[in-house]
Protein backbone atom coordinates (compact mmCIF):
# COMPACT_ATOMS: atom_id res chain seq x y z
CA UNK A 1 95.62 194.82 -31.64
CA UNK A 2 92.18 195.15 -29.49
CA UNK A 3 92.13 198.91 -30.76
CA UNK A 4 92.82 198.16 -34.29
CA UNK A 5 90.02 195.26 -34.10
CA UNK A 6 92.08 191.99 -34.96
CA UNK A 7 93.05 190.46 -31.47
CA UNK A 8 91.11 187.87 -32.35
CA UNK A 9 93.21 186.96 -36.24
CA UNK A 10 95.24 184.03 -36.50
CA UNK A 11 97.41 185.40 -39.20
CA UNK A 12 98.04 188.41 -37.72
CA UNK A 13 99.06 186.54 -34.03
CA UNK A 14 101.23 184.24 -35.61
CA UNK A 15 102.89 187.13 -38.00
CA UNK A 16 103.83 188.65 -34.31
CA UNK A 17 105.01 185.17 -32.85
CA UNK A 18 106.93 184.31 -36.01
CA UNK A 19 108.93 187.69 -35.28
CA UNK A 20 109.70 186.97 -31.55
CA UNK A 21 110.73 183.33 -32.34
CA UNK A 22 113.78 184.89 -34.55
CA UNK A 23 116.58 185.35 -31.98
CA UNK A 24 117.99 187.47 -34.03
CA UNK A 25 115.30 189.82 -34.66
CA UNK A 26 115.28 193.68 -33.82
CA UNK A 27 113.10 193.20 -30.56
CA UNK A 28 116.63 192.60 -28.74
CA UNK A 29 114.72 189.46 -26.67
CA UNK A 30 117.42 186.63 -27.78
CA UNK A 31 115.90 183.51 -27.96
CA UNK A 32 113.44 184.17 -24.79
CA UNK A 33 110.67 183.30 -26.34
CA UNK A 34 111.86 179.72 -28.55
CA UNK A 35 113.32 178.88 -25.18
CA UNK A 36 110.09 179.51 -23.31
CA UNK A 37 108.15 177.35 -26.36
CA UNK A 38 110.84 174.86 -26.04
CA UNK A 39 110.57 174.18 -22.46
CA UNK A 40 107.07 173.04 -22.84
CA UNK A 41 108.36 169.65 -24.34
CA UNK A 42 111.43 169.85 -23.14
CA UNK A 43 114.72 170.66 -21.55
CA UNK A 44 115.58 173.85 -23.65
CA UNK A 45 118.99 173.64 -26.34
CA UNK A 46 121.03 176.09 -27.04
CA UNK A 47 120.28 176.75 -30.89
CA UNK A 48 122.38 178.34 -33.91
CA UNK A 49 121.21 179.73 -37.48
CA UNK A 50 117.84 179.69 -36.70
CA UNK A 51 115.28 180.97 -39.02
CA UNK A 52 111.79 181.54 -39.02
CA UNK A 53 109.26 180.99 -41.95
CA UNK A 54 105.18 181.23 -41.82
CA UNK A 55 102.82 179.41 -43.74
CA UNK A 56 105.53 176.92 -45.11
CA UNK A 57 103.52 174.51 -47.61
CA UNK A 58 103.75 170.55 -47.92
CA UNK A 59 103.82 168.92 -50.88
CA UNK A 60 99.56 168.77 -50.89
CA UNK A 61 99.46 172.18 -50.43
CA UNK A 62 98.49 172.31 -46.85
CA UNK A 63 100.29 175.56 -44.97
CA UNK A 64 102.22 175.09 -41.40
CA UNK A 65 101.43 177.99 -40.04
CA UNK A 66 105.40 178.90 -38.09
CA UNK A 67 107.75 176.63 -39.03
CA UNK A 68 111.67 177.18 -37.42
CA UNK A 69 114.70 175.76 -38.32
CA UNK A 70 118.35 175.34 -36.88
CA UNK A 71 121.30 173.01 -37.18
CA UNK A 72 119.90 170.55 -34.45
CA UNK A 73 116.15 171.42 -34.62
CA UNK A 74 112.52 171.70 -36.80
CA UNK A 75 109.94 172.74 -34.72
CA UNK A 76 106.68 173.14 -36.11
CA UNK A 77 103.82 175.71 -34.90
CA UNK A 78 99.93 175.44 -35.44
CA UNK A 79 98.64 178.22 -34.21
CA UNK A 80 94.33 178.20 -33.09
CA UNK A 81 92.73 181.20 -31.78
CA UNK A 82 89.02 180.11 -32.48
CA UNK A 83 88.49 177.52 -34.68
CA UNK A 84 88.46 174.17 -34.36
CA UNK A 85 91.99 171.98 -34.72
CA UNK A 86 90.53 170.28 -38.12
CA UNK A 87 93.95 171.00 -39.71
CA UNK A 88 95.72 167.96 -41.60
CA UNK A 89 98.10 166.89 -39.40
CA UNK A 90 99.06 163.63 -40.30
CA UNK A 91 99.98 165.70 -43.65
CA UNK A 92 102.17 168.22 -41.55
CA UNK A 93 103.68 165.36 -39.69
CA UNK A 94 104.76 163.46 -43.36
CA UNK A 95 106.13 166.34 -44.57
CA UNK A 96 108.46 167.26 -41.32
CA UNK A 97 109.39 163.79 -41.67
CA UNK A 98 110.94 164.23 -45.02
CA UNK A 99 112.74 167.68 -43.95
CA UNK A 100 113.76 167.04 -40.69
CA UNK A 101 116.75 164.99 -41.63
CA UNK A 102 118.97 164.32 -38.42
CA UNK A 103 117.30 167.25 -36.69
CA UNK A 104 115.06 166.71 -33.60
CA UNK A 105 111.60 167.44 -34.39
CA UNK A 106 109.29 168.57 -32.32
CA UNK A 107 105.68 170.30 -33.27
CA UNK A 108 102.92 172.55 -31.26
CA UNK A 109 99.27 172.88 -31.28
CA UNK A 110 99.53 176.39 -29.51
CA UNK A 111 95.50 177.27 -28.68
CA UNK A 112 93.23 179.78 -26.79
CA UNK A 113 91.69 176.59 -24.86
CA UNK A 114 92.18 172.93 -24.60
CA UNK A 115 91.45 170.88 -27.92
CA UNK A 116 89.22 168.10 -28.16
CA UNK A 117 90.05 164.19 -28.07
CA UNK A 118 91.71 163.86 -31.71
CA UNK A 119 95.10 162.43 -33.37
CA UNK A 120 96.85 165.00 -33.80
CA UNK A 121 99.74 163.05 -34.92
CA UNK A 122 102.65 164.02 -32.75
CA UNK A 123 101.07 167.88 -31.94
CA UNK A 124 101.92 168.66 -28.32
CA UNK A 125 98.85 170.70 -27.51
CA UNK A 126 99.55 173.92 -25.27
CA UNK A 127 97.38 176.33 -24.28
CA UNK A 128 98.43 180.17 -24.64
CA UNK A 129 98.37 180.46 -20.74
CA UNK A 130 101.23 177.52 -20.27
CA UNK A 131 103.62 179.48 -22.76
CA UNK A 132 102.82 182.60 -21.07
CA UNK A 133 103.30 180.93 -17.56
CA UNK A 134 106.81 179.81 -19.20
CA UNK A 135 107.72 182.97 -20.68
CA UNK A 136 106.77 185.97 -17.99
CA UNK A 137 109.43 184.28 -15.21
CA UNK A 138 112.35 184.59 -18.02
CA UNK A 139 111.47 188.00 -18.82
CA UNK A 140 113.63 189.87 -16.14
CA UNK A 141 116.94 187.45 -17.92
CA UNK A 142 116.65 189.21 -21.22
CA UNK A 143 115.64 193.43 -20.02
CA UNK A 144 119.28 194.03 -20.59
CA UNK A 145 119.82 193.81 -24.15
CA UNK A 146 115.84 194.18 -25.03
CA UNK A 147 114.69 196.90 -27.47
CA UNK A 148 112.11 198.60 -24.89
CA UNK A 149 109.60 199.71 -27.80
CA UNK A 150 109.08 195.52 -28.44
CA UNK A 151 109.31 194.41 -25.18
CA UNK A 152 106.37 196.56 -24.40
CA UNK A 153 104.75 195.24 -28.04
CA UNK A 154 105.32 191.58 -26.41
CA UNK A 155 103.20 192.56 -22.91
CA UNK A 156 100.70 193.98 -24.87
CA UNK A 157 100.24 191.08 -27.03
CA UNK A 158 100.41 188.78 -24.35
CA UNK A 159 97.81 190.77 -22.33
CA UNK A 160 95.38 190.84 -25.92
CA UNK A 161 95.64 187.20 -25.87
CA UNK A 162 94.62 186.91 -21.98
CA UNK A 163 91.93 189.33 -22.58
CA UNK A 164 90.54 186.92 -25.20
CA UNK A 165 90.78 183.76 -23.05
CA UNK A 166 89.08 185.63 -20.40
CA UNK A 167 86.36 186.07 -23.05
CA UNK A 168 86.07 182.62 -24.60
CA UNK A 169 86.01 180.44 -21.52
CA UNK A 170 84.08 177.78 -21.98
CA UNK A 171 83.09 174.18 -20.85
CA UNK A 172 85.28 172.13 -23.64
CA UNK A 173 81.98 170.01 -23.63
CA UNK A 174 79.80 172.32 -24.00
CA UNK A 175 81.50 173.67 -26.82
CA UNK A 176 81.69 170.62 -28.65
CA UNK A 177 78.09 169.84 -28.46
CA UNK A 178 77.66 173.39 -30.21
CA UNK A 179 79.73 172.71 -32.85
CA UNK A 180 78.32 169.51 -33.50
CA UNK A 181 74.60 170.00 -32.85
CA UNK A 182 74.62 173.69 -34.31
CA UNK A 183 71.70 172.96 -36.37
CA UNK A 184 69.22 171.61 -34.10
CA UNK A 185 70.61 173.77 -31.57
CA UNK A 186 69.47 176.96 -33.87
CA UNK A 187 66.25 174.87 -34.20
CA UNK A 188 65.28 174.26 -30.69
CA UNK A 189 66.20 178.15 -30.27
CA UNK A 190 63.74 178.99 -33.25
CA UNK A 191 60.95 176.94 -31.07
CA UNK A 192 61.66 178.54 -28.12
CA UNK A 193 61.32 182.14 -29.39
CA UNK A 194 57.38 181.01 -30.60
CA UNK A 195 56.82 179.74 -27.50
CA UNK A 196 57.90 182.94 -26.13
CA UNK A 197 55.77 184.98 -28.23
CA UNK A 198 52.75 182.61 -27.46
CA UNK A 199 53.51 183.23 -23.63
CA UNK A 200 53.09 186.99 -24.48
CA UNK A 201 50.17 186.71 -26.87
CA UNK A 202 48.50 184.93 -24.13
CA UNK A 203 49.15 187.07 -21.01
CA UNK A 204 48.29 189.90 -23.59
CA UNK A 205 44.86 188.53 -24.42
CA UNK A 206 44.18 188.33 -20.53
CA UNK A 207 45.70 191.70 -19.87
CA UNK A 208 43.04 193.17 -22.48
CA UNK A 209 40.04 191.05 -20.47
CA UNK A 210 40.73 192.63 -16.88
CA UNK A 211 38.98 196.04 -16.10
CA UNK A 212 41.86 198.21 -13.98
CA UNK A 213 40.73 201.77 -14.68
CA UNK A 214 38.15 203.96 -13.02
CA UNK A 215 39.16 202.27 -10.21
CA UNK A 216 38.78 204.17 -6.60
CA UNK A 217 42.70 203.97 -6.39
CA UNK A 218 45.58 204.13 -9.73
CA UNK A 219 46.33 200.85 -10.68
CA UNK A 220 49.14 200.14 -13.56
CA UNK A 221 48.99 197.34 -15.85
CA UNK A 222 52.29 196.26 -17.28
CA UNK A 223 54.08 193.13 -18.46
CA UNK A 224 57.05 191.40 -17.40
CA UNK A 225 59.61 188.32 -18.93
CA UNK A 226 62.80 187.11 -17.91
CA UNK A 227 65.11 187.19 -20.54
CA UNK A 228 66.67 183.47 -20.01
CA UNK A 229 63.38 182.36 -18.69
CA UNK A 230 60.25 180.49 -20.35
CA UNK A 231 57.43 182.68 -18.16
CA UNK A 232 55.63 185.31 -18.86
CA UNK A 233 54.06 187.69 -16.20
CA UNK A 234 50.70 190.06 -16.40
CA UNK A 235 51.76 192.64 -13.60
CA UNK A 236 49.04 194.78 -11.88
CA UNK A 237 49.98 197.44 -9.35
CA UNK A 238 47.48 198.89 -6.85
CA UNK A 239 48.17 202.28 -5.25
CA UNK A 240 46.43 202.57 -2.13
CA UNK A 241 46.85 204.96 0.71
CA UNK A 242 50.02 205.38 2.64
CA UNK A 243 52.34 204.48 -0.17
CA UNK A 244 51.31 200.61 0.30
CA UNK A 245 51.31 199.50 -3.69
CA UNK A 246 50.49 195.74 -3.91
CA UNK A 247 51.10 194.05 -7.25
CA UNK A 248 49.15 190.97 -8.41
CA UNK A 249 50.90 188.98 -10.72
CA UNK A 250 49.26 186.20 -13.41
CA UNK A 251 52.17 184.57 -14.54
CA UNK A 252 52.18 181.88 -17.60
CA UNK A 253 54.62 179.12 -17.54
CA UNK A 254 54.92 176.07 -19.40
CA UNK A 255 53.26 174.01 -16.20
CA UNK A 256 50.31 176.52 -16.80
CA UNK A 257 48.80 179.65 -14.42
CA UNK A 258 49.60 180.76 -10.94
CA UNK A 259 48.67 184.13 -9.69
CA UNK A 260 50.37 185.60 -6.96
CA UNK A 261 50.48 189.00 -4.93
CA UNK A 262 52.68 190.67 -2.99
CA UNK A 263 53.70 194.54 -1.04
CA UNK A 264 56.15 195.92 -3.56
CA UNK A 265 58.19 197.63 -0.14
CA UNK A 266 58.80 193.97 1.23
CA UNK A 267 56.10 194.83 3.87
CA UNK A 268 54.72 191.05 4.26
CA UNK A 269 52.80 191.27 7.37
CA UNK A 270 51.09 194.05 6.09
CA UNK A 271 50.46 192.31 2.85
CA UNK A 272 49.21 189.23 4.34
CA UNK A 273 46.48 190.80 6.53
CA UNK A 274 44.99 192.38 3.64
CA UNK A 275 44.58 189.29 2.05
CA UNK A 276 43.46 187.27 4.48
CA UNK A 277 41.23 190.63 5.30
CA UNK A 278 39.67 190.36 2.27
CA UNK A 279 39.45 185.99 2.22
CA UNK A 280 42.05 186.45 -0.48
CA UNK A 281 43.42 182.67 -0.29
CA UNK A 282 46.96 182.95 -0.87
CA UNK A 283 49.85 181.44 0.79
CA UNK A 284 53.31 181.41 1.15
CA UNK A 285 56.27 180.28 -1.16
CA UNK A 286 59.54 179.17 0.58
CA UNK A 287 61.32 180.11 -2.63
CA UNK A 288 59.97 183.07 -3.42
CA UNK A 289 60.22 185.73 -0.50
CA UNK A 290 58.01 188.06 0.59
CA UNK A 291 55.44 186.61 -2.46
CA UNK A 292 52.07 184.67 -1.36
CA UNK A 293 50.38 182.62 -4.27
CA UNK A 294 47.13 181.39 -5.13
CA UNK A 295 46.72 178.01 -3.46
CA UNK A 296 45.07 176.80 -6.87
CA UNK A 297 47.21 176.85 -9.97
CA UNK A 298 45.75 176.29 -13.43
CA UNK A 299 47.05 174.29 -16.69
CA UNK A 300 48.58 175.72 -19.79
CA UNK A 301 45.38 175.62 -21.55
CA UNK A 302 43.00 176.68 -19.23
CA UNK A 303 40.13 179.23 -20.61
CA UNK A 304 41.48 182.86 -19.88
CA UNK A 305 38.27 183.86 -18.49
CA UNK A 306 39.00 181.19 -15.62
CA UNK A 307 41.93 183.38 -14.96
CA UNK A 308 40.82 186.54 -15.62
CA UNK A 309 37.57 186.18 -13.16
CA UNK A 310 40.12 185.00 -10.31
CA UNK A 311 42.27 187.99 -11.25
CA UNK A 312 39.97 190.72 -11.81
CA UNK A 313 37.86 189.96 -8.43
CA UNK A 314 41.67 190.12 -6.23
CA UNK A 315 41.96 193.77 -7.83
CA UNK A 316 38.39 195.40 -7.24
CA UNK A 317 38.83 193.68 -3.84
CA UNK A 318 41.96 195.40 -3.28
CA UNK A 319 41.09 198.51 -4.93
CA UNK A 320 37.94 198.88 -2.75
CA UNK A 321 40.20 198.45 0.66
CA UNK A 322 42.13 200.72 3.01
CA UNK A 323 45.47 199.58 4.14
CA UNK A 324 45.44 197.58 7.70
CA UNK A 325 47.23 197.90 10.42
CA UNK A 326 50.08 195.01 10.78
């Protein structure tokens, strides 16, 4: 299923359930999996004359998606992989009403994850994983008489389906705010990519300002973002003597400018003497390691010469040096 690219197709998972669900089918299994189903609401039945039918329509034209019958049961299957449980249950639930005659009735919401607070109208919700956690122990009861070629089809879907769930887990919450706040969601997303690009139009225009070649020593100017992160970083690395490269950082956040330095080979004492060497006034951040920081920051708006005359004075400074001794 994963190779052929529909793991993920509610028709095509309930096509495969629909055939396992027939005890009577070529896969040899017996009723293993109805019994495992069935012991989810349940003490399991013995059943006879079962049959299986998918995408069984009520009278308003709404489809069950599995429906099986026997002598002494209906049991009714809505199968969710992805989408939402919107279906029109209290529709289903009329219509096995009217069929179910002196049959016990019982129906399934069988889902990838848990379903939101809804009526479903006499839907049991289960989750994939509690049918699977029903149906692995009663495996080893059925090898005897199982074709081998679909008892290998049935690990293999079952093993698809956990590979999805380990793909789709998340926070029901969370999920329902997305699906009912898409909109502004995509909106406040929109807004946050313009900020972004104002961050880097900004720490561009300062970038452009500060004079880093010709320098006694090479000094790189780069730029730096985190993906998940509303900053944006002007990066200067010195080369000086020794293989000591200290990088000066001018980075733009939403609370405005801080500029920061530190020795790219963790070597803090070192790094610290030279800027205290040099009345560099920088000091250290708890949460930030072997960085030291400007003790003055700077708001959002401030004029990027401001910045760019703090900056540019820490580089010739540091450009100009030798390395001390820590």
């Amino acid at each position: 299923m994963e190779i052929a690219g529909y793991p993920h197709y509610e028709n095509v998972c309930s096509n495969i359930l629909a055939f396992y669900f027939q005890p009577d089918a070529p896969h040899g299994l017996s009723d293993l999996c109805l019994k495992a189903l069935m012991s989810l609401a349940s003490d399991y039945e013995p059943q006879s004359n079962v049959t299986v039918e998918r995408e069984v329509a009520t009278k308003a034209g709404n489809r069950i998606d599995i429906l099986i019958q026997s002598d002494t049961h209906l049991i009714a299957i809505e199968n969710k992989i992805y989408h939402s449980a919107v279906n029109p249950f209290h529709d289903y639930a009329s219509f096995l009403q009217q069929q179910r005659s002196h049959r016990k009735l019982t129906t399934f919401l069988l889902s990838l994850y848990p379903v939101g607070d809804q009526n479903l109208h006499g839907f049991i919700p289960i989750q994939y994983a509690d049918f699977f956690s029903k149906l692995r122990p009663l495996m080893g009861d059925y090898l005897v008489g199982a074709n081998t070629k679909f008892l290998i089809s049935l690990t293999d879907f079952m093993e698809t389906i956990e590979n999805l769930m380990r793909g789709s887990i998340m926070d029901e919450s969370m999920f329902n705010l997305f699906n009912e706040r898409g909109s502004e969601i995509v909106a406040l997303l929109e807004e946050v990519n313009k900020f972004k690009a104002e961050l880097r139009k900004k720490v561009s225009e300062l970038g452009s300002l500060i004079d880093y070649q010709n320098k006694p020593v090479e000094i790189k100017q780069w730029y730096y973002r985190k993906e998940r992160a509303l900053l944006d970083v002007l990066v200067h690395e010195i080369y000086l003597p020794n293989s000591f490269v200290v990088a000066i950082d001018c980075v733009l956040t939403v609370e405005g400018w801080k500029i920061g330095g530190y020795e790219r080979k963790g070597d803090f004492e070192s790094a610290r003497a030279l800027f205290n060497n040099l009345q560099i006034p920088l000091k250290q951040n708890s949460n930030s390691g072997n960085r030291l920081e400007h003790i003055t920051t700077y708001p959002y708006n401030e004029p990027l010469t401001t910045i760019q005359t703090v900056a540019q004075d820490w580089i010739d400074k540091i450009a100009a040096t030798q390395v001390p001794q820590s």
